[in-house]
PDB file of N, CA and C in Angstrom:
ATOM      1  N   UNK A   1       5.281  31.926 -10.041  1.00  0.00           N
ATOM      2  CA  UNK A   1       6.164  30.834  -9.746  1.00  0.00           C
ATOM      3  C   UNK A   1       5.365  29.716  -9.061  1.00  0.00           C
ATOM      4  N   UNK A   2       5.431  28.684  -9.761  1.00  0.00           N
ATOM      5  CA  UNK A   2       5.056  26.943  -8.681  1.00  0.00           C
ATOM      6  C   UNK A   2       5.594  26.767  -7.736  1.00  0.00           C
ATOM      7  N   UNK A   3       5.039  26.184  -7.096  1.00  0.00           N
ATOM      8  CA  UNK A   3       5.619  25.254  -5.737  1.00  0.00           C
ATOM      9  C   UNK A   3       6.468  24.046  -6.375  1.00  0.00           C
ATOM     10  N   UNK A   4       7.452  23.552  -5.799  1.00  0.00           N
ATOM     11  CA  UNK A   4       8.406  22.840  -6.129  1.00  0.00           C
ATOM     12  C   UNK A   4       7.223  21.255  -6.170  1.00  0.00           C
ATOM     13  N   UNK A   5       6.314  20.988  -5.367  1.00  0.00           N
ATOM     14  CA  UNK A   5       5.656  19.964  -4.994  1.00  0.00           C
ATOM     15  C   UNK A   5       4.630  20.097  -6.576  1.00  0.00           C
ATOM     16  N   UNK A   6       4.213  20.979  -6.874  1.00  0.00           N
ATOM     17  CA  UNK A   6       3.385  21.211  -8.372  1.00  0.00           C
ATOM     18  C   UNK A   6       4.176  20.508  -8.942  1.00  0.00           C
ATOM     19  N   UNK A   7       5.532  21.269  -9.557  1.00  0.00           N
ATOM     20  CA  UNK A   7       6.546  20.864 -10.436  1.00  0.00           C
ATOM     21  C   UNK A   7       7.035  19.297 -10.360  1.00  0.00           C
ATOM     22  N   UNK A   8       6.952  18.714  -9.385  1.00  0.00           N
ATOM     23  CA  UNK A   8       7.447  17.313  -9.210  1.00  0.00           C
ATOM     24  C   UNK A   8       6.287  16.483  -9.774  1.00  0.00           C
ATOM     25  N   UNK A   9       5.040  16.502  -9.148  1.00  0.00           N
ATOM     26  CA  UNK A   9       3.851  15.560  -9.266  1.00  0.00           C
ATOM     27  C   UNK A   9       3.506  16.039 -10.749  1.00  0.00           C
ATOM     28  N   UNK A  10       3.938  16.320 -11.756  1.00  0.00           N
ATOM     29  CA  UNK A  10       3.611  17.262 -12.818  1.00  0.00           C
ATOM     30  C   UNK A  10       4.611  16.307 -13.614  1.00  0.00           C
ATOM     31  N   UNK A  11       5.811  16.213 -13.030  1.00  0.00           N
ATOM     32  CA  UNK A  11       7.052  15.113 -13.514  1.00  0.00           C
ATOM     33  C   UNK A  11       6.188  14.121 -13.168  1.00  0.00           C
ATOM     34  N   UNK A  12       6.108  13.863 -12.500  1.00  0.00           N
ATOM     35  CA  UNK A  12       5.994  11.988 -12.053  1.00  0.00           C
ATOM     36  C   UNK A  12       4.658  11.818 -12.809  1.00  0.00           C
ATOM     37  N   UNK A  13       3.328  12.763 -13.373  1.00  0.00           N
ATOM     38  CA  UNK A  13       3.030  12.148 -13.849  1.00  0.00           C
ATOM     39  C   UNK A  13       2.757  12.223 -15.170  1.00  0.00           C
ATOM     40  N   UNK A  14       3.410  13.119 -15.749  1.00  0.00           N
ATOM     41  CA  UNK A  14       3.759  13.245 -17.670  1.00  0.00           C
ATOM     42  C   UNK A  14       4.611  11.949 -17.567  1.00  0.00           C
ATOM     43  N   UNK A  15       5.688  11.456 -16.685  1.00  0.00           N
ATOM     44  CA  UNK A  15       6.239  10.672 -16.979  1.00  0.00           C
ATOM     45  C   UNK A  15       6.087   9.066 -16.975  1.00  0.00           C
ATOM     46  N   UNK A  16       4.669   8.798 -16.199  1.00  0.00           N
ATOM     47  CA  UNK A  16       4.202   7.847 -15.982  1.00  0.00           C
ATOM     48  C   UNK A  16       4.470   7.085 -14.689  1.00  0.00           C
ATOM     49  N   UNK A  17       5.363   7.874 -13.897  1.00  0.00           N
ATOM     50  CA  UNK A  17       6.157   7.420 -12.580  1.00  0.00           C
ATOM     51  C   UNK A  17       5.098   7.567 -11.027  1.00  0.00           C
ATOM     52  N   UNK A  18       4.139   7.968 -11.435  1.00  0.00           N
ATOM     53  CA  UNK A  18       3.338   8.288 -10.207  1.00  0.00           C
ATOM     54  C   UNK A  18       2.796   7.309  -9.585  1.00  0.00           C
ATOM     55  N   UNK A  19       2.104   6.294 -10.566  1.00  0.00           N
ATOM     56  CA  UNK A  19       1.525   5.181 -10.081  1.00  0.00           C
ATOM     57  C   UNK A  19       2.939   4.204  -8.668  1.00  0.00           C
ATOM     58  N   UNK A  20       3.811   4.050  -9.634  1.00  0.00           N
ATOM     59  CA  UNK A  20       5.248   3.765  -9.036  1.00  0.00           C
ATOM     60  C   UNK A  20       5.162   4.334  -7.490  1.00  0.00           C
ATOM     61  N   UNK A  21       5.526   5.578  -7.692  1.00  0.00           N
ATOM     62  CA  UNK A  21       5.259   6.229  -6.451  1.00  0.00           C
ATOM     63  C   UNK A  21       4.122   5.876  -5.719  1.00  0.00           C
ATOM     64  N   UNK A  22       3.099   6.272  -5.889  1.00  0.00           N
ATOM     65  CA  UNK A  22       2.109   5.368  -5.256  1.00  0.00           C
ATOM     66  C   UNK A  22       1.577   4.078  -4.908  1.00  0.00           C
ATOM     67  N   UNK A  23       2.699   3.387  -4.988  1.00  0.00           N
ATOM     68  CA  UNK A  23       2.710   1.895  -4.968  1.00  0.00           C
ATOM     69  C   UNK A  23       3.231   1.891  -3.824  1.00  0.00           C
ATOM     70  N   UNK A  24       4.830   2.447  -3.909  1.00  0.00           N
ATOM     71  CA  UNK A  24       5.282   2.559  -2.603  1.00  0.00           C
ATOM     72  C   UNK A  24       4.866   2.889  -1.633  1.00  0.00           C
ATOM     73  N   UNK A  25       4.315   3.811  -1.529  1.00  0.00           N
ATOM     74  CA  UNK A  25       3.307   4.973  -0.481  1.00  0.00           C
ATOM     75  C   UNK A  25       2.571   3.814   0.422  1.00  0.00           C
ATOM     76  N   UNK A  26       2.387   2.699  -0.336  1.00  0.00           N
ATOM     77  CA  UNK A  26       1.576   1.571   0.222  1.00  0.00           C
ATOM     78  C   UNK A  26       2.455   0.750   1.848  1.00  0.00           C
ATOM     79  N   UNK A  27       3.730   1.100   1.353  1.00  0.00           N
ATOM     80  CA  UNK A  27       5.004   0.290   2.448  1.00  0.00           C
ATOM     81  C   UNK A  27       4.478   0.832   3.655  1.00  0.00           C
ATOM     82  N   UNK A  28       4.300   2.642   3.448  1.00  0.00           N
ATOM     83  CA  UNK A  28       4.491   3.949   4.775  1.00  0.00           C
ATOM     84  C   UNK A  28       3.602   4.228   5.198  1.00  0.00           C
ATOM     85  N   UNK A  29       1.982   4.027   4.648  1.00  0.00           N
ATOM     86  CA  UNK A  29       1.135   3.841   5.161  1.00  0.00           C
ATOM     87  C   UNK A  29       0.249   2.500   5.830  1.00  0.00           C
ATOM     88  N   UNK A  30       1.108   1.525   5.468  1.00  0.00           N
ATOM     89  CA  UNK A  30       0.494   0.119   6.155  1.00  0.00           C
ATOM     90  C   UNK A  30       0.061  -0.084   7.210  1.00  0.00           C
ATOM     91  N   UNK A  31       1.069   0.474   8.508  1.00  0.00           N
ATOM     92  CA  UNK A  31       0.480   0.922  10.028  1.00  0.00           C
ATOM     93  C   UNK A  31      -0.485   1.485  10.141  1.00  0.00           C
ATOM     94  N   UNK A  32      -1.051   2.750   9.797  1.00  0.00           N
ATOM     95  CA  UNK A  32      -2.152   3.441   9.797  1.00  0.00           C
ATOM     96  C   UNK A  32      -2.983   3.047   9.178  1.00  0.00           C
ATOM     97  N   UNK A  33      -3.100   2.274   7.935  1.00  0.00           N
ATOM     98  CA  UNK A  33      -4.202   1.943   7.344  1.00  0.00           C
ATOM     99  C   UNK A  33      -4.654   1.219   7.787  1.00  0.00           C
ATOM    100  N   UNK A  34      -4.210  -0.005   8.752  1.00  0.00           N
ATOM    101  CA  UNK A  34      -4.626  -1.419   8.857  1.00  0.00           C
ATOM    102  C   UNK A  34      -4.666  -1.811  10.764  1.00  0.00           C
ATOM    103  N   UNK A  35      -3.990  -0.773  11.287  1.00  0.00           N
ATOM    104  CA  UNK A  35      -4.023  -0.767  13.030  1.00  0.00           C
ATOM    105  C   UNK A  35      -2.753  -1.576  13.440  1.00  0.00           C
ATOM    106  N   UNK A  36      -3.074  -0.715  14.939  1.00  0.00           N
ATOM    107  CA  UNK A  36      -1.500  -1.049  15.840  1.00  0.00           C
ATOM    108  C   UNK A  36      -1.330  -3.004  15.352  1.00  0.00           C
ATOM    109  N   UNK A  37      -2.393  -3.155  15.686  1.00  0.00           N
ATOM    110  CA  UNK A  37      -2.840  -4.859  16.316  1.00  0.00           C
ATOM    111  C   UNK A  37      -1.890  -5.837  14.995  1.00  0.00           C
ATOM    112  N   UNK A  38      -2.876  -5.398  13.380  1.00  0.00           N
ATOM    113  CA  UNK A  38      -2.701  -5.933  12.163  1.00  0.00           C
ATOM    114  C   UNK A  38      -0.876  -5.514  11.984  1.00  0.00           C
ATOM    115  N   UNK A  39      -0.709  -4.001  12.144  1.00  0.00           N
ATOM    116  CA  UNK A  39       0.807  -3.982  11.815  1.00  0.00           C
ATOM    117  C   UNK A  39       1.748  -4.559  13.005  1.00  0.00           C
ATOM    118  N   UNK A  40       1.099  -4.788  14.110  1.00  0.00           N
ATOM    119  CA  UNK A  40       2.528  -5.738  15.246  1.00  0.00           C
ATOM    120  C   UNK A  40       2.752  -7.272  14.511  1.00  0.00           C
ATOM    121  N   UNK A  41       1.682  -7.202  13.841  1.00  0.00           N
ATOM    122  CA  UNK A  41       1.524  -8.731  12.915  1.00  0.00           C
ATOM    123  C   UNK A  41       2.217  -9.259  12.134  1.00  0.00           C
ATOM    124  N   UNK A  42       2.623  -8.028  11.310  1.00  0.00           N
ATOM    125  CA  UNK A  42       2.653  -8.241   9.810  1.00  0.00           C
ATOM    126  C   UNK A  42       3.467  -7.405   9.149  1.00  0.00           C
ATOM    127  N   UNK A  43       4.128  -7.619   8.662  1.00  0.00           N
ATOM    128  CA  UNK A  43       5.484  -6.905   7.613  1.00  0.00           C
ATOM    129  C   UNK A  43       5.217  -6.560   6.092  1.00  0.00           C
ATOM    130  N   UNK A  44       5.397  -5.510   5.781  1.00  0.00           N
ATOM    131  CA  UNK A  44       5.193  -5.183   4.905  1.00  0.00           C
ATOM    132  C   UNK A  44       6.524  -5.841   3.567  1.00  0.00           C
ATOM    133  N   UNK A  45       6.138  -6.713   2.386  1.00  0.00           N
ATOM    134  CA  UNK A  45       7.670  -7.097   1.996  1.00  0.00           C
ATOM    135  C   UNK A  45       7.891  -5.946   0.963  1.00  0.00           C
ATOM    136  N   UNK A  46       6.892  -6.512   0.315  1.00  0.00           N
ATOM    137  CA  UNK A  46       7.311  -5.472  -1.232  1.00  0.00           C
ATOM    138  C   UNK A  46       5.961  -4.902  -1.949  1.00  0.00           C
ATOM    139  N   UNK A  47       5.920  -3.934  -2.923  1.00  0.00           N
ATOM    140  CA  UNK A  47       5.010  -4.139  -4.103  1.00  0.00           C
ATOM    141  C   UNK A  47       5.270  -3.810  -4.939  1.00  0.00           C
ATOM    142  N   UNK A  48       4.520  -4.919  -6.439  1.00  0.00           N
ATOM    143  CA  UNK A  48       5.095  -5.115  -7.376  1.00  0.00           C
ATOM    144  C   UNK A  48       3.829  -5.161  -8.382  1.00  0.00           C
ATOM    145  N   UNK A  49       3.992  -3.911  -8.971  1.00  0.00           N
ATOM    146  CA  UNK A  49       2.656  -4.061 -10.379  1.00  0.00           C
ATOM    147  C   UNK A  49       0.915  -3.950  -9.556  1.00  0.00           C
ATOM    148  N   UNK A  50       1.304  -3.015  -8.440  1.00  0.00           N
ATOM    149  CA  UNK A  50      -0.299  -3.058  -7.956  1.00  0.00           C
ATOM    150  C   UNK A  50      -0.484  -4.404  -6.326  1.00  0.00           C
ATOM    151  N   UNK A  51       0.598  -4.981  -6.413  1.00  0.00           N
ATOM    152  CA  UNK A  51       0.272  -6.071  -5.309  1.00  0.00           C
ATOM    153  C   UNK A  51       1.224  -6.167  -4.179  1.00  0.00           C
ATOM    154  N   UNK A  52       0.099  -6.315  -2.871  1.00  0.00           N
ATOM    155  CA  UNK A  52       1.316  -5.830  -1.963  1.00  0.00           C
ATOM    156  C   UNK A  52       1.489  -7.394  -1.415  1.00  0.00           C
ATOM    157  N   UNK A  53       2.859  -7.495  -1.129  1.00  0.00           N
ATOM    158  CA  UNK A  53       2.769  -8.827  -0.235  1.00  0.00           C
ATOM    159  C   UNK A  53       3.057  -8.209   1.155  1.00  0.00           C
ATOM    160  N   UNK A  54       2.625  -9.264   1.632  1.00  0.00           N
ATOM    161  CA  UNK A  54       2.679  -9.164   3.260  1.00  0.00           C
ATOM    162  C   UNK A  54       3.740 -10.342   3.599  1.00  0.00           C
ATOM    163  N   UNK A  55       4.113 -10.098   4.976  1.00  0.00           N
ATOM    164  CA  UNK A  55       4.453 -11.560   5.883  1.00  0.00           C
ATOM    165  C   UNK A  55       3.914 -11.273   7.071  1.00  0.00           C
ATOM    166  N   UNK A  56       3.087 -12.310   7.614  1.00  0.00           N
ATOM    167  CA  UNK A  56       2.444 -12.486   8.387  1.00  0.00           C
ATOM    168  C   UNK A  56       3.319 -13.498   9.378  1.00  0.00           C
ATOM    169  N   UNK A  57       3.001 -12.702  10.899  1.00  0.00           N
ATOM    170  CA  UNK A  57       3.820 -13.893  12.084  1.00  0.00           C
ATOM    171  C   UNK A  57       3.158 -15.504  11.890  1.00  0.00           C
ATOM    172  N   UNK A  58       2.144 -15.635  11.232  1.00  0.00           N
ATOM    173  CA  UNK A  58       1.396 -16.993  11.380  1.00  0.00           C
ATOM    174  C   UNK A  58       0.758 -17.528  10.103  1.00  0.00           C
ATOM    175  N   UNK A  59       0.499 -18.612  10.082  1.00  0.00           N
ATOM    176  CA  UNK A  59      -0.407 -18.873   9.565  1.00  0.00           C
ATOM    177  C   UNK A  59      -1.796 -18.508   9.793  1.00  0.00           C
ATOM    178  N   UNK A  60      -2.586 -18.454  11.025  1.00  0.00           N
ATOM    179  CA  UNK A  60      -3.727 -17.779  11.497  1.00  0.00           C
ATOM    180  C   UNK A  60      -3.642 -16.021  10.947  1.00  0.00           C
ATOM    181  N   UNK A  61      -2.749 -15.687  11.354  1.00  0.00           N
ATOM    182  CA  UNK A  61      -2.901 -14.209  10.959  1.00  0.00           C
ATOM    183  C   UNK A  61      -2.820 -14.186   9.354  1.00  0.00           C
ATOM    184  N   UNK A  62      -2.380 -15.044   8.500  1.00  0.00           N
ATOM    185  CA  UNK A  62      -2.435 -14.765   6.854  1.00  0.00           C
ATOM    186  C   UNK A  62      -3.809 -15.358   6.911  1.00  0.00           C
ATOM    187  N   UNK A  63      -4.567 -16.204   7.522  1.00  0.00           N
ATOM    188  CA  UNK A  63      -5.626 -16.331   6.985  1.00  0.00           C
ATOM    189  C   UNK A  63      -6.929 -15.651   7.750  1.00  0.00           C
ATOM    190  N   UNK A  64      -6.488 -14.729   8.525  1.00  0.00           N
ATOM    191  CA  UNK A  64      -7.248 -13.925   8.591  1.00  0.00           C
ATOM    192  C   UNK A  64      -7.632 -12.352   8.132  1.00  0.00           C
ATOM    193  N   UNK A  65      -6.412 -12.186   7.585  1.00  0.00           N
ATOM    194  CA  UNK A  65      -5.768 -11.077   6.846  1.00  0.00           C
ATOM    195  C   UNK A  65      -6.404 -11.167   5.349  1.00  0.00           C
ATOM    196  N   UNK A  66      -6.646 -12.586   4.579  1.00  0.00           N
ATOM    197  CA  UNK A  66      -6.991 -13.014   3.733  1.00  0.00           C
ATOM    198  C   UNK A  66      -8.481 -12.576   3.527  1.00  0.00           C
ATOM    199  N   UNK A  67      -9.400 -12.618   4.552  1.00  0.00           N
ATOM    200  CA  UNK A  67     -10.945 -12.725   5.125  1.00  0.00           C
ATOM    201  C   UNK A  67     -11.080 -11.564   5.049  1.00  0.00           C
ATOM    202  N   UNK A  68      -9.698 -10.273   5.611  1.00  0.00           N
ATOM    203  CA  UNK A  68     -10.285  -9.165   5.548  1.00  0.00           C
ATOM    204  C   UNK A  68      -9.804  -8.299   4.318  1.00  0.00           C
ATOM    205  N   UNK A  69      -9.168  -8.892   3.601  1.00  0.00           N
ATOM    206  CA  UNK A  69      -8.458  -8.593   1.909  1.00  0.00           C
ATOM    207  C   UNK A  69      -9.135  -6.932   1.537  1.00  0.00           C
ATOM    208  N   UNK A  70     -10.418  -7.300   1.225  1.00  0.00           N
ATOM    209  CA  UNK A  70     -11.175  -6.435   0.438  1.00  0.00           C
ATOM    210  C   UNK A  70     -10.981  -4.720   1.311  1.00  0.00           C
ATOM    211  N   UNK A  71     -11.569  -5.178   2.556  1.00  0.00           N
ATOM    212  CA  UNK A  71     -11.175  -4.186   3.580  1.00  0.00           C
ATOM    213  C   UNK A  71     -10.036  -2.957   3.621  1.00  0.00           C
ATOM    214  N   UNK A  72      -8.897  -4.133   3.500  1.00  0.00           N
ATOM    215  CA  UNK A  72      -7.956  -3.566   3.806  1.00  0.00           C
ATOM    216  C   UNK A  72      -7.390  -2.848   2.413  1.00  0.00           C
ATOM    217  N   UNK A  73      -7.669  -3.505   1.213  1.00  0.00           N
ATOM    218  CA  UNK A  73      -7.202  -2.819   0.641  1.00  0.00           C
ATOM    219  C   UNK A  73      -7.603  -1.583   0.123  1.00  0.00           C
ATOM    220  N   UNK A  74      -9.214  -1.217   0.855  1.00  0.00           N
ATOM    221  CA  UNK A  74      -9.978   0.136   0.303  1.00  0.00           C
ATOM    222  C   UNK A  74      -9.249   0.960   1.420  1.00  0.00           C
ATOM    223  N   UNK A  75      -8.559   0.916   2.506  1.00  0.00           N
ATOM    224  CA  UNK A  75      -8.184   1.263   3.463  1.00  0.00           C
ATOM    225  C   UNK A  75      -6.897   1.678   2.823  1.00  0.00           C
ATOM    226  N   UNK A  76      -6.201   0.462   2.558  1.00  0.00           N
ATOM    227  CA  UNK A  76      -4.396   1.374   1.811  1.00  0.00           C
ATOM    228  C   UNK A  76      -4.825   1.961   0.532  1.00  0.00           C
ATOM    229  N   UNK A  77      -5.687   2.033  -0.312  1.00  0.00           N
ATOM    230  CA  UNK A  77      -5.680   2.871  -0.811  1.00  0.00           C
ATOM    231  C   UNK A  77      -6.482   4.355  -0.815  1.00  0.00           C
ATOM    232  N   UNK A  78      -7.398   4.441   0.049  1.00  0.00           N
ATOM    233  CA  UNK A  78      -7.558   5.669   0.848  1.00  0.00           C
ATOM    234  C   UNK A  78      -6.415   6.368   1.536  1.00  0.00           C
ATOM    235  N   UNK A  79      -5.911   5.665   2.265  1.00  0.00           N
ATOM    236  CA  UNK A  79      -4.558   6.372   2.847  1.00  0.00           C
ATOM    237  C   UNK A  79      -3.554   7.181   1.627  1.00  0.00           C
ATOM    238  N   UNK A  80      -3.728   5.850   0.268  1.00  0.00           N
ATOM    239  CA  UNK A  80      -2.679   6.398  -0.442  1.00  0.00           C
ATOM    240  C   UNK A  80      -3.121   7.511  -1.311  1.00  0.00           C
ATOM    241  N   UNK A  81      -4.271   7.571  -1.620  1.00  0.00           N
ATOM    242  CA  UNK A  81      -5.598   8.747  -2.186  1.00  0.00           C
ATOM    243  C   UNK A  81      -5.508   8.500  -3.623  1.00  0.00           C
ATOM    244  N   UNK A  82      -5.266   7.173  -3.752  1.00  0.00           N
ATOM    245  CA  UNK A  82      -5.706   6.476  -5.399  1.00  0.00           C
ATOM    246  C   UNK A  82      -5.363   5.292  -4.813  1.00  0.00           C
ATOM    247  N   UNK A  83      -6.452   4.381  -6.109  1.00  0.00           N
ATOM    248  CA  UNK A  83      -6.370   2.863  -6.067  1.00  0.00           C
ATOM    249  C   UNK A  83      -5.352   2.071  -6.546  1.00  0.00           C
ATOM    250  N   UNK A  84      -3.916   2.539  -6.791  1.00  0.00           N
ATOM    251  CA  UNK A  84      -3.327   1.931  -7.106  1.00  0.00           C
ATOM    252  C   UNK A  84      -2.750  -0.074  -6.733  1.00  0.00           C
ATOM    253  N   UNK A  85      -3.021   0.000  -5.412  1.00  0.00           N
ATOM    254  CA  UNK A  85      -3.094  -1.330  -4.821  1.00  0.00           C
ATOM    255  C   UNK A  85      -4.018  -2.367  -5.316  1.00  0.00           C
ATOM    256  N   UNK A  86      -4.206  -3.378  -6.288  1.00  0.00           N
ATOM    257  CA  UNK A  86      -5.130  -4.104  -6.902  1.00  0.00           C
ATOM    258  C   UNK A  86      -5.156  -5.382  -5.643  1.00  0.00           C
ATOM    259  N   UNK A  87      -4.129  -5.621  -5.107  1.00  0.00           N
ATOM    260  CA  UNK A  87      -4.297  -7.099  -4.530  1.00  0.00           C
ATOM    261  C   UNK A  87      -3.186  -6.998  -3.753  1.00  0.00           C
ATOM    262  N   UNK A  88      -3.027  -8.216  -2.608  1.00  0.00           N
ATOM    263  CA  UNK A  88      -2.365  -8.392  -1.399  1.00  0.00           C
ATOM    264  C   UNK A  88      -2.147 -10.233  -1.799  1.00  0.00           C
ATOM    265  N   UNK A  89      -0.829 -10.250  -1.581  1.00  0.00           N
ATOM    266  CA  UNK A  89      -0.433 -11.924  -1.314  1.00  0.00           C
ATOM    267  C   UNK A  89       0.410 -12.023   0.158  1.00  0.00           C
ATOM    268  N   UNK A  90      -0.158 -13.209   0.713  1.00  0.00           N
ATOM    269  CA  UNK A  90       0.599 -13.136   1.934  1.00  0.00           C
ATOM    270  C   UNK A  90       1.878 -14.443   1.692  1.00  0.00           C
ATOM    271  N   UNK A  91       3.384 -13.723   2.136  1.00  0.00           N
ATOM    272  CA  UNK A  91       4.186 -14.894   1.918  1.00  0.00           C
ATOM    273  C   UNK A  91       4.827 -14.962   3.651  1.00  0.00           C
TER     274      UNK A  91
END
C-alpha cells in the first residue's frame, strides 16, 4: 500500500497540476525565503504562469527588491524545490 502523499503528487503530476501547485507554494514560502526585514516589506499578490508579483511599501523597496531579483528568486525556488518561479513584477 502507498502513502496517500505518493498517490496525490502522482495525480498532480500525470495531470499536469504540479507546476500549479508549485507556483503557489511560492505565496507560503515568501517569508522564509526572502527574511523577516524583505517580508515586513512586501506582500505577496499573486502568481501567474511562473511570475510572482509583489507589493512593495515603497518605491525604494521595489527598487531594491528589483537589484536583488536574481537572488531572490534562486531562493523561492529552493524553498519551493523546483524552478518553477521564472520572474517577479513589483506592483
Amino acid at each position: 500500500m502507498k502513502p496517500i502523499s505518493t498517490i496525490i503528487n502522482g495525480f498532480l503530476k500525470n495531470s499536469g497540476l504540479s507546476t500549479g501547485v508549485d507556483q503557489q507554494k511560492a505565496i507560503s514560502v515568501w517569508g522564509e525565503a526572502v527574511g523577516k526585514k524583505i517580508a515586513e516589506n512586501t506582500e505577496v499578490v499573486s502568481v501567474e504562469h511562473g511570475v510572482l508579483f509583489i507589493k512593495a511599501n515603497s518605491s525604494s523597496w521595489s527598487q531594491e527588491l528589483q537589484l536583488k531579483k536574481k537572488e531572490i528568486l534562486l531562493k523561492v525556488n529552493n524553498k519551493i524545490g523546483n524552478n518553477v518561479i521564472t520572474d517577479m513584477r513589483f506592483v
